[in-house]
N, C-alpha and C. Protein backbone atom coordinates (compact mmCIF):
# COMPACT_ATOMS: atom_id res chain seq x y z
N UNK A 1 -10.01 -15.92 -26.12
CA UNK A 1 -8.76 -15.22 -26.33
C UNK A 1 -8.57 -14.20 -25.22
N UNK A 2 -7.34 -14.17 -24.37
CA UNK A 2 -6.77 -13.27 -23.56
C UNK A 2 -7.11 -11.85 -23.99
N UNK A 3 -7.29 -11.21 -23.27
CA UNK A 3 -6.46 -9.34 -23.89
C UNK A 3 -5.34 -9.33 -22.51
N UNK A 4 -4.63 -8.23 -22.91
CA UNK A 4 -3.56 -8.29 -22.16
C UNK A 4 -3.61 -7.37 -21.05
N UNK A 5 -4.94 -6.31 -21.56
CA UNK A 5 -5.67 -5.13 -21.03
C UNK A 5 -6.20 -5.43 -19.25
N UNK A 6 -6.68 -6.96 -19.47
CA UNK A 6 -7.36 -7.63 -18.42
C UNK A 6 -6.55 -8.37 -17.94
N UNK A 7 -5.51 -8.44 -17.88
CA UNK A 7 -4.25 -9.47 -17.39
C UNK A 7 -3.88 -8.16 -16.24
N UNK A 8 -3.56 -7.30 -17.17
CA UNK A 8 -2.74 -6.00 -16.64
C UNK A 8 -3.90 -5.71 -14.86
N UNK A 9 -4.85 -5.50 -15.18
CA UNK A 9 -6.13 -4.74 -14.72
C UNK A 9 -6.30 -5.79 -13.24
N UNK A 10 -6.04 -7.41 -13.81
CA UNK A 10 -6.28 -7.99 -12.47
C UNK A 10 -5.12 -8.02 -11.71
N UNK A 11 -3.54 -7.90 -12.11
CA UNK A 11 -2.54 -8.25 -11.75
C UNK A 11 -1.87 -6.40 -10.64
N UNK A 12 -3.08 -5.83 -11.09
CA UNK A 12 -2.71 -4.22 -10.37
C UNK A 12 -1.42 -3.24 -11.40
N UNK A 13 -0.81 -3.76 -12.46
CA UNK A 13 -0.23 -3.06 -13.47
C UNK A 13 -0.50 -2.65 -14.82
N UNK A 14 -1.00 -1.08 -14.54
CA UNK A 14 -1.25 -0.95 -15.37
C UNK A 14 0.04 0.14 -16.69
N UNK A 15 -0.42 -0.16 -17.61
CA UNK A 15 1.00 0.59 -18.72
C UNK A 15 2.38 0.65 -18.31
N UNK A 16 3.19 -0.37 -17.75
CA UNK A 16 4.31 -0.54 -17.29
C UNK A 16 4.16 0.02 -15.64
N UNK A 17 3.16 0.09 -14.92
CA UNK A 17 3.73 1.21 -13.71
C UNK A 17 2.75 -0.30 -12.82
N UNK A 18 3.18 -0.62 -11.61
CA UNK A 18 2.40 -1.50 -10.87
C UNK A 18 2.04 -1.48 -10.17
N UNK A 19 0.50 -1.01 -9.77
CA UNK A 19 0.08 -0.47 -8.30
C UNK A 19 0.18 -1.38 -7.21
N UNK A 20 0.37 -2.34 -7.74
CA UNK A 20 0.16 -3.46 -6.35
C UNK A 20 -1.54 -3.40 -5.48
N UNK A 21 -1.49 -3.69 -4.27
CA UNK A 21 -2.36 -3.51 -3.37
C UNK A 21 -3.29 -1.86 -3.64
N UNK A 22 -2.07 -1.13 -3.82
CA UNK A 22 -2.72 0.33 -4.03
C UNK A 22 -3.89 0.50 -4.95
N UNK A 23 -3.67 -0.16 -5.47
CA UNK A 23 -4.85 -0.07 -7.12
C UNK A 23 -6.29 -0.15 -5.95
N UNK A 24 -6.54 -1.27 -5.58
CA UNK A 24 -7.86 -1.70 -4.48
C UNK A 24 -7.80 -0.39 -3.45
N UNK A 25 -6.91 -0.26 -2.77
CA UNK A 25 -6.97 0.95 -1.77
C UNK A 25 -7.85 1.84 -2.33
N UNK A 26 -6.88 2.72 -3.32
CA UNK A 26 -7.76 3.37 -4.57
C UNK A 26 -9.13 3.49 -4.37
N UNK A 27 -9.48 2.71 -5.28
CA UNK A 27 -10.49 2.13 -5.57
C UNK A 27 -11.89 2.42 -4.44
N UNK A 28 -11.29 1.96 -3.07
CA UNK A 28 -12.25 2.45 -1.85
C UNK A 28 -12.24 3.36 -1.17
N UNK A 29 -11.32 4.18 -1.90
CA UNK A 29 -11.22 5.37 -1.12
C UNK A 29 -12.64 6.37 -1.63
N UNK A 30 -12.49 7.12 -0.43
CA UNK A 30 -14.20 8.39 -0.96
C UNK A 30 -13.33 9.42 -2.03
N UNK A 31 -14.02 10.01 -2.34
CA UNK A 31 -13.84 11.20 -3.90
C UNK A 31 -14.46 12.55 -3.52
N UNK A 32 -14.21 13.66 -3.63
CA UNK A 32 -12.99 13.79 -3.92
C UNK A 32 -11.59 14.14 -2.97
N UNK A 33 -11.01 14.03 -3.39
CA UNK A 33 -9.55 13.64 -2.36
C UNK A 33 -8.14 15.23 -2.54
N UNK A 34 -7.70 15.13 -1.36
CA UNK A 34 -7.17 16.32 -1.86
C UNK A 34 -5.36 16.10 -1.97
N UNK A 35 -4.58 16.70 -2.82
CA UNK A 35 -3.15 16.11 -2.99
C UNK A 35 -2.41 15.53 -1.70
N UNK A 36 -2.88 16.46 -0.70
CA UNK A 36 -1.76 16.56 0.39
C UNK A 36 -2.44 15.24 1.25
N UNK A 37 -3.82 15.08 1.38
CA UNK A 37 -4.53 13.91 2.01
C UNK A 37 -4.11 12.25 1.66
N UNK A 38 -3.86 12.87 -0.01
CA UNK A 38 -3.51 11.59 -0.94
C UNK A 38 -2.20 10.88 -0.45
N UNK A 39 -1.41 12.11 -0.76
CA UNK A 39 -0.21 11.73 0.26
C UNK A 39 0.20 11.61 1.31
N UNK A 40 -0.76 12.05 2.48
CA UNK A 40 -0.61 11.55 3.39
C UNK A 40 -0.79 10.41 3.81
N UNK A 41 -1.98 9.69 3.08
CA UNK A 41 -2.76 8.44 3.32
C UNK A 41 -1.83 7.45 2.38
N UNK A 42 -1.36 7.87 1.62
CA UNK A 42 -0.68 6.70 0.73
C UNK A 42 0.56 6.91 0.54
N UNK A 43 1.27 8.03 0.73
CA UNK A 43 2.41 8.97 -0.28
C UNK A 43 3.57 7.37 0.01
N UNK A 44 3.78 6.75 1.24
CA UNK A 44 4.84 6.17 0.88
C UNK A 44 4.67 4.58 0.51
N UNK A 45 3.66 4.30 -0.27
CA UNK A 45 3.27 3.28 -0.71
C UNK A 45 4.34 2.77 -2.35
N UNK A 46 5.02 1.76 -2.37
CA UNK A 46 5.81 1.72 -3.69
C UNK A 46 4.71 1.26 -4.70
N UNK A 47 5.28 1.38 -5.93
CA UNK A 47 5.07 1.54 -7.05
C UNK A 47 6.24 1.12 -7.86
N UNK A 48 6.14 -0.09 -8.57
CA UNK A 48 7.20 -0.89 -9.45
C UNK A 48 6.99 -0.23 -10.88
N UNK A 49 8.15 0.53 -11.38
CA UNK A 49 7.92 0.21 -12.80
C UNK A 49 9.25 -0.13 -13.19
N UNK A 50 9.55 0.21 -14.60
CA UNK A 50 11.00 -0.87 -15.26
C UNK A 50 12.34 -0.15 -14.54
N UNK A 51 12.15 1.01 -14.01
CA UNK A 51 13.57 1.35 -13.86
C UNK A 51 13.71 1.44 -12.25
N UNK A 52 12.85 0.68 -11.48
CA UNK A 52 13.20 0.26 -10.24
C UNK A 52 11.67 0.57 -9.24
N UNK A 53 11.61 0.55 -7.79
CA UNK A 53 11.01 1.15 -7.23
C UNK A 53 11.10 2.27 -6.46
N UNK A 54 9.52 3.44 -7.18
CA UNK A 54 9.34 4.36 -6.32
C UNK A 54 8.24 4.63 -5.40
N UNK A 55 8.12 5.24 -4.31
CA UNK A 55 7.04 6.05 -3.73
C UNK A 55 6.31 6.96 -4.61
N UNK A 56 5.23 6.40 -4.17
CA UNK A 56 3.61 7.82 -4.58
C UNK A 56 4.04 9.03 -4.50
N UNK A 57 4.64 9.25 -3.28
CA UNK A 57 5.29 10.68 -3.21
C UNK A 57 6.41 11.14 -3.77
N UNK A 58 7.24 10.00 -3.65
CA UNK A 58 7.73 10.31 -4.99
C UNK A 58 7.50 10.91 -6.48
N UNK A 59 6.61 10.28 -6.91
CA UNK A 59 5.98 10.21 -7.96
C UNK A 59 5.08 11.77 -8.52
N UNK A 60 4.32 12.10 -7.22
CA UNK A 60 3.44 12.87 -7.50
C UNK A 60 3.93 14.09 -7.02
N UNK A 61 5.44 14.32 -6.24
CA UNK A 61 5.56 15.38 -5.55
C UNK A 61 5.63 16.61 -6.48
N UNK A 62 6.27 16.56 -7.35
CA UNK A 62 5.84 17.92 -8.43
C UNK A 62 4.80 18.43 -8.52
N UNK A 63 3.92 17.73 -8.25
CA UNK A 63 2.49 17.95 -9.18
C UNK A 63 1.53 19.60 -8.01
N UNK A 64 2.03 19.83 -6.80
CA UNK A 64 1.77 20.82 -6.55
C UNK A 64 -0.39 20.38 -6.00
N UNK A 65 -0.59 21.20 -5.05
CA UNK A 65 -1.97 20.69 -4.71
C UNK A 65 -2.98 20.95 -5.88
N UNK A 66 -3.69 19.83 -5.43
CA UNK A 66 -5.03 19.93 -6.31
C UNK A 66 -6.28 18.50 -6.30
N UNK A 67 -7.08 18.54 -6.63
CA UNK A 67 -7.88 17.66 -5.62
C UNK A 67 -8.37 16.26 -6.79
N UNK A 68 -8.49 15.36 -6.57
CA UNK A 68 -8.65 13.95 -7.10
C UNK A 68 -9.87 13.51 -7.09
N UNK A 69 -10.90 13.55 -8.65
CA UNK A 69 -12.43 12.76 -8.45
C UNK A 69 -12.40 11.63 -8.53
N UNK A 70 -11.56 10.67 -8.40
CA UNK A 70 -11.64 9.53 -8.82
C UNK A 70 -10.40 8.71 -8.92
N UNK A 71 -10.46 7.57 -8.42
CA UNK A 71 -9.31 6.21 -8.39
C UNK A 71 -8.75 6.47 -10.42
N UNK A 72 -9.46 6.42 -10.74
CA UNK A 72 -8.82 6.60 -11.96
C UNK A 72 -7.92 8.18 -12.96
N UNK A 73 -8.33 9.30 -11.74
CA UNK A 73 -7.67 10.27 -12.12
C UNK A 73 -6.19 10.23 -10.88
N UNK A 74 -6.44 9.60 -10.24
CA UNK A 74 -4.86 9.43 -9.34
C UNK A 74 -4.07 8.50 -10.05
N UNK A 75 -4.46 7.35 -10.59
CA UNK A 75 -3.77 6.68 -11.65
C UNK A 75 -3.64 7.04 -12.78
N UNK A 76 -3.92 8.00 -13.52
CA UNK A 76 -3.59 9.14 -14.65
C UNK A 76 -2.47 10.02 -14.20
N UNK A 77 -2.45 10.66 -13.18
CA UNK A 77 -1.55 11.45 -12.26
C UNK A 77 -0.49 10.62 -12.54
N UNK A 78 0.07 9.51 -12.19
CA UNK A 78 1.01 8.79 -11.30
C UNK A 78 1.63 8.26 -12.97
N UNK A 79 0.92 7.90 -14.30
CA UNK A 79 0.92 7.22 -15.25
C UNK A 79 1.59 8.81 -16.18
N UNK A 80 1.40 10.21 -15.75
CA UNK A 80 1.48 10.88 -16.71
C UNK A 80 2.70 11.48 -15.91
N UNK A 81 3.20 11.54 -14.27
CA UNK A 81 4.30 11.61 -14.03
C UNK A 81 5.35 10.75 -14.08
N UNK A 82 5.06 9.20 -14.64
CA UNK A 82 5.82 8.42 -14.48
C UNK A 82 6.84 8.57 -15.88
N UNK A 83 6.05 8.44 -17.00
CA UNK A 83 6.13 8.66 -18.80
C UNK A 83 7.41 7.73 -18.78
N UNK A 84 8.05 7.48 -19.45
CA UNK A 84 9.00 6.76 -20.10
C UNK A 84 10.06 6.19 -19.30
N UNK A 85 9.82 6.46 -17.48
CA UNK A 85 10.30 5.26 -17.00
C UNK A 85 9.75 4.09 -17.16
N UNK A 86 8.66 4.03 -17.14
CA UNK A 86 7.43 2.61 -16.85
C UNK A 86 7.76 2.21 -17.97
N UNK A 87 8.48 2.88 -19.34
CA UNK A 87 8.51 1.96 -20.33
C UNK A 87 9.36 1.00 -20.42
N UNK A 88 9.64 -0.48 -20.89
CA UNK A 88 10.63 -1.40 -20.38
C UNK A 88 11.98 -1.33 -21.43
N UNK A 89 12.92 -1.80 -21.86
CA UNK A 89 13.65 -1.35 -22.71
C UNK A 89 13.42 -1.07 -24.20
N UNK A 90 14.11 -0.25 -24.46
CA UNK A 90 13.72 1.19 -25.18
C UNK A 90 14.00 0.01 -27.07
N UNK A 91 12.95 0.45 -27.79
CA UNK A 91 13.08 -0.05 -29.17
C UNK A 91 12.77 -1.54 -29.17
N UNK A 92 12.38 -1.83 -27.97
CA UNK A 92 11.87 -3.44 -27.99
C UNK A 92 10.68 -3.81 -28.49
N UNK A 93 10.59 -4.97 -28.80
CA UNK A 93 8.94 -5.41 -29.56
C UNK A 93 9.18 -6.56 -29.33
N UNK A 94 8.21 -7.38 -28.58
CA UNK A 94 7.93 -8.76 -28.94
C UNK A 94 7.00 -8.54 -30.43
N UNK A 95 6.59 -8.38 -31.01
CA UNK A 95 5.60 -8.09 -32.48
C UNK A 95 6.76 -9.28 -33.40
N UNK A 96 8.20 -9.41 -32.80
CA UNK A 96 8.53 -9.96 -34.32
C UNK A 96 9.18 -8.74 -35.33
N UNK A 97 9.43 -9.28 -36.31
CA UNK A 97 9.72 -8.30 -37.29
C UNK A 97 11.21 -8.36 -37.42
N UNK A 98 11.63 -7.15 -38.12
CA UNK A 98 13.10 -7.18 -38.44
C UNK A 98 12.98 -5.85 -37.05
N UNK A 99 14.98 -6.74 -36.63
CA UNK A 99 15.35 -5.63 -35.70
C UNK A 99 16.01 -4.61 -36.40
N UNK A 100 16.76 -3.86 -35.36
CA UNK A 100 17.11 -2.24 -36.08
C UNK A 100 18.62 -2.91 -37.03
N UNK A 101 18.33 -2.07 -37.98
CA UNK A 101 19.67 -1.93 -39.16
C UNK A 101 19.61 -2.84 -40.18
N UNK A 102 18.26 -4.24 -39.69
CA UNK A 102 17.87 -4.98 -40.87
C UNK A 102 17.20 -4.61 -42.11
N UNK A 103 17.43 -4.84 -43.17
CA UNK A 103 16.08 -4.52 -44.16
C UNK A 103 15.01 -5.58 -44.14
N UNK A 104 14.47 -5.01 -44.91
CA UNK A 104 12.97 -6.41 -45.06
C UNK A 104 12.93 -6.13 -46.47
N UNK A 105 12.61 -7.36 -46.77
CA UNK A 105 11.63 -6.92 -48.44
C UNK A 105 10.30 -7.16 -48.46
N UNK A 106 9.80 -7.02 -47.11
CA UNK A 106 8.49 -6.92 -47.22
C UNK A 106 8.16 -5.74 -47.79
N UNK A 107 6.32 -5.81 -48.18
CA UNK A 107 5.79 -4.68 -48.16
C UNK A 107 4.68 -4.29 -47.45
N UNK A 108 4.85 -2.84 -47.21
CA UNK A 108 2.96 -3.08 -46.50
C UNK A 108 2.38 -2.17 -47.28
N UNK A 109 0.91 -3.15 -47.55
CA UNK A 109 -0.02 -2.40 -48.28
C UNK A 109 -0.99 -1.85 -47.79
């Protein structure tokens, strides 16, 4: 059985946001890293999520200096400035179920 966790992980997208190539860059870069280095070395690298493409620098320019231990705290960064663009349209579920304004007579127990 698939997880979707590991689909995401090999394909470079992770939680709606898509690093592409960047994810590996990442990954080999040395630790720890400092904002302005980050962006220099990567800042105009895109990044796909649902509501179009942006730049790293884009992305991270708020965030003001401060230094990076790890490929996985720059992708926390980028995932916690991105928030509810990366999400794809709003109230959707593949899960099934009743859509909005339906009732159910189910129950859950």
């Amino acid at each position: 059985m698939s997880d979707d966790t590991d689909t995401e992980a090999t394909d470079g997208r992770e939680m709606g946001v898509d690093f592409g190539d960047l994810r590996g860059d990442l990954e080999d870069e040395e630790y720890p890293l400092s904002h302005g280095t980050l962006l220099d070395r990567y800042g105009d690298r895109e990044l796909e999520i649902s509501s179009g493409t942006r730049t790293l620098r884009e992305v991270l320019s708020d965030l003001g200096e401060r230094d990076y231990e790890s490929a996985d705290a720059v992708r926390q960064a980028v995932l916690n400035m991105v928030g509810e663009e990366a999400v794809g349209r709003e109230g959707y579920s593949d899960r099934g179920g009743d859509g909005e304004g339906q009732e159910s007579d189910q129950e859950s127990f």
